[in-house]
Protein backbone atom coordinates (compact mmCIF):
# COMPACT_ATOMS: atom_id res chain seq x y z
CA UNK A 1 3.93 15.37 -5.85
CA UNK A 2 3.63 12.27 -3.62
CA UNK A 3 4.32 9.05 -5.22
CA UNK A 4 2.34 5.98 -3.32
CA UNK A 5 2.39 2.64 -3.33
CA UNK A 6 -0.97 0.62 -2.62
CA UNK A 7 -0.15 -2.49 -1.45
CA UNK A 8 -3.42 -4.63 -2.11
CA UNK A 9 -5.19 -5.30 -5.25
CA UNK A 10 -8.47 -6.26 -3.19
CA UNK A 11 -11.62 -4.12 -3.57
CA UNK A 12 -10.09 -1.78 -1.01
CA UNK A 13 -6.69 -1.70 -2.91
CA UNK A 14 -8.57 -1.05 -6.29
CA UNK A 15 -10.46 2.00 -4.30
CA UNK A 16 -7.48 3.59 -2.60
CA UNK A 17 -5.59 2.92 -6.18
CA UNK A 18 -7.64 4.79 -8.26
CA UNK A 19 -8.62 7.34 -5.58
CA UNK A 20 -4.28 8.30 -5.77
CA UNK A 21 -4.67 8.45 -9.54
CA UNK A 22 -7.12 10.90 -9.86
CA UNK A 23 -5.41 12.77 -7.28
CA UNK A 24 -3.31 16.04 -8.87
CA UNK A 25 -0.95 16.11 -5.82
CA UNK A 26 -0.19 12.24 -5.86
CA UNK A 27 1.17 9.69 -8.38
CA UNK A 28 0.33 5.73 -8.35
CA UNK A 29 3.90 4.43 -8.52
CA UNK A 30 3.15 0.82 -8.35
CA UNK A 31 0.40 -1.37 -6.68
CA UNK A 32 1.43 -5.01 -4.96
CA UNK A 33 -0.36 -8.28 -4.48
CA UNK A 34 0.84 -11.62 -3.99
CA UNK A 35 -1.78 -12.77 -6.46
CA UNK A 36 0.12 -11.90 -9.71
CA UNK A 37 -2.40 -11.52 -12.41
CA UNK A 38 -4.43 -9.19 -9.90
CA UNK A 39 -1.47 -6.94 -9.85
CA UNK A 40 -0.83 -7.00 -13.32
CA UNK A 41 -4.32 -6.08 -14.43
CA UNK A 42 -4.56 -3.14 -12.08
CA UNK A 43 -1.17 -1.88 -12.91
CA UNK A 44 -2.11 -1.91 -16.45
CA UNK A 45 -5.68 -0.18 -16.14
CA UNK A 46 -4.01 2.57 -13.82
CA UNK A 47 -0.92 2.72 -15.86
CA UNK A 48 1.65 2.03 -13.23
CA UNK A 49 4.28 -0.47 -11.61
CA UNK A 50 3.17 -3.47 -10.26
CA UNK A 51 4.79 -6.44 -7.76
CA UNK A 52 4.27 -9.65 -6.05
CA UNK A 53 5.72 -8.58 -3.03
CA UNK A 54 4.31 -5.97 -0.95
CA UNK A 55 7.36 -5.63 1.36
CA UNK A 56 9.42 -4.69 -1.28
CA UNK A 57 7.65 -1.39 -2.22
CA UNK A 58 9.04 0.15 0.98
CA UNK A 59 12.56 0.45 0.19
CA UNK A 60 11.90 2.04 -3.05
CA UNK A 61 13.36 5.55 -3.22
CA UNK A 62 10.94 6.47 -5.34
CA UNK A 63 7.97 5.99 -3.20
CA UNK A 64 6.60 8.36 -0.16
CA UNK A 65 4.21 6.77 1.09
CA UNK A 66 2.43 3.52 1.07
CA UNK A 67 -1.77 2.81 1.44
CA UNK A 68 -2.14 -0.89 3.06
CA UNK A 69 -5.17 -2.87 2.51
CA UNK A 70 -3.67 -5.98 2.89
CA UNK A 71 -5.51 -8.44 5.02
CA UNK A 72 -6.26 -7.60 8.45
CA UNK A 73 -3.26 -9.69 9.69
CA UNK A 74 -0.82 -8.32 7.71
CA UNK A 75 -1.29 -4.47 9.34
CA UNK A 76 0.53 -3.91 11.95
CA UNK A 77 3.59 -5.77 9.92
CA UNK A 78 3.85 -3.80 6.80
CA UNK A 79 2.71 -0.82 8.71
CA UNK A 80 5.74 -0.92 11.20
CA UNK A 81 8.01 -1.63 8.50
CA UNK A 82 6.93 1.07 6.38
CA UNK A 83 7.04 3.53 9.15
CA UNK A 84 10.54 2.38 10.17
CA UNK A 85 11.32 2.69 6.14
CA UNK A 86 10.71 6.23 6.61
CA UNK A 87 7.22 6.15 4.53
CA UNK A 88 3.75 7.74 5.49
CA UNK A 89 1.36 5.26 5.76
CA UNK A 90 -2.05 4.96 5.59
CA UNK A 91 -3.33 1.79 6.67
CA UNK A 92 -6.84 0.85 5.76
CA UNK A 93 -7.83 -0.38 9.18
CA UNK A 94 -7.40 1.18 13.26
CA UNK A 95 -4.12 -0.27 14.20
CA UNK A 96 -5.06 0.36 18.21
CA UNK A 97 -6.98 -2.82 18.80
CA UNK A 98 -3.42 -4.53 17.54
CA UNK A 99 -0.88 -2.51 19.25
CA UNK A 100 -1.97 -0.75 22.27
CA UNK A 101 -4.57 -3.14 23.72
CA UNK A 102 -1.93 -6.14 23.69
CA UNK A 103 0.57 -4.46 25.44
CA UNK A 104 -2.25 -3.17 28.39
């Protein structure tokens, strides 16, 4: 079983999060969003955990991997650190346009 994290309660979060739920090889562990009552109400229709803070998902011992839909700016940020927290990622957008063609 792989427990996720979606970090986003956006249209694209709300996707991703209930695409994990009806998975039989994953479980929603929490979903985060900065705005709190779009966290809350998510969590609470998909039964699971739920935070202000997106960083904070990725030390969580309890959680695999992490799907970002943040906004577009956020990526390569919470992407990195969730990689270098030892988490698979998926992030919602191609990361290339933000890391490789900057360092050309």
């Amino acid at each position: 079983m792989l427990n996720v994290a979606v970090l986003s309660t956006g249209r694209i979060g709300q996707i991703h999060a209930a695409n994990v739920t009806a998975s039989p090889l994953a479980r929603l562990v929490s979903v985060a969003d900065t705005i709190a009552k779009a966290a809350e109400t998510l969590a609470q229709k998909l039964g699971c955990e739920w935070s202000t803070d997106p960083q904070s998902q990725l030390s969580r011992s309890d959680i695999d991997a992490v799907i970002v839909g943040t906004p577009t700016d956020t990526h390569v940020p919470l992407t990195l650190a969730a990689i270098t927290a030892g988490k698979a990622v998926l992030c919602e957008k191609p990361l290339r346009q933000f890391i490789v063609e900057p360092l050309r």
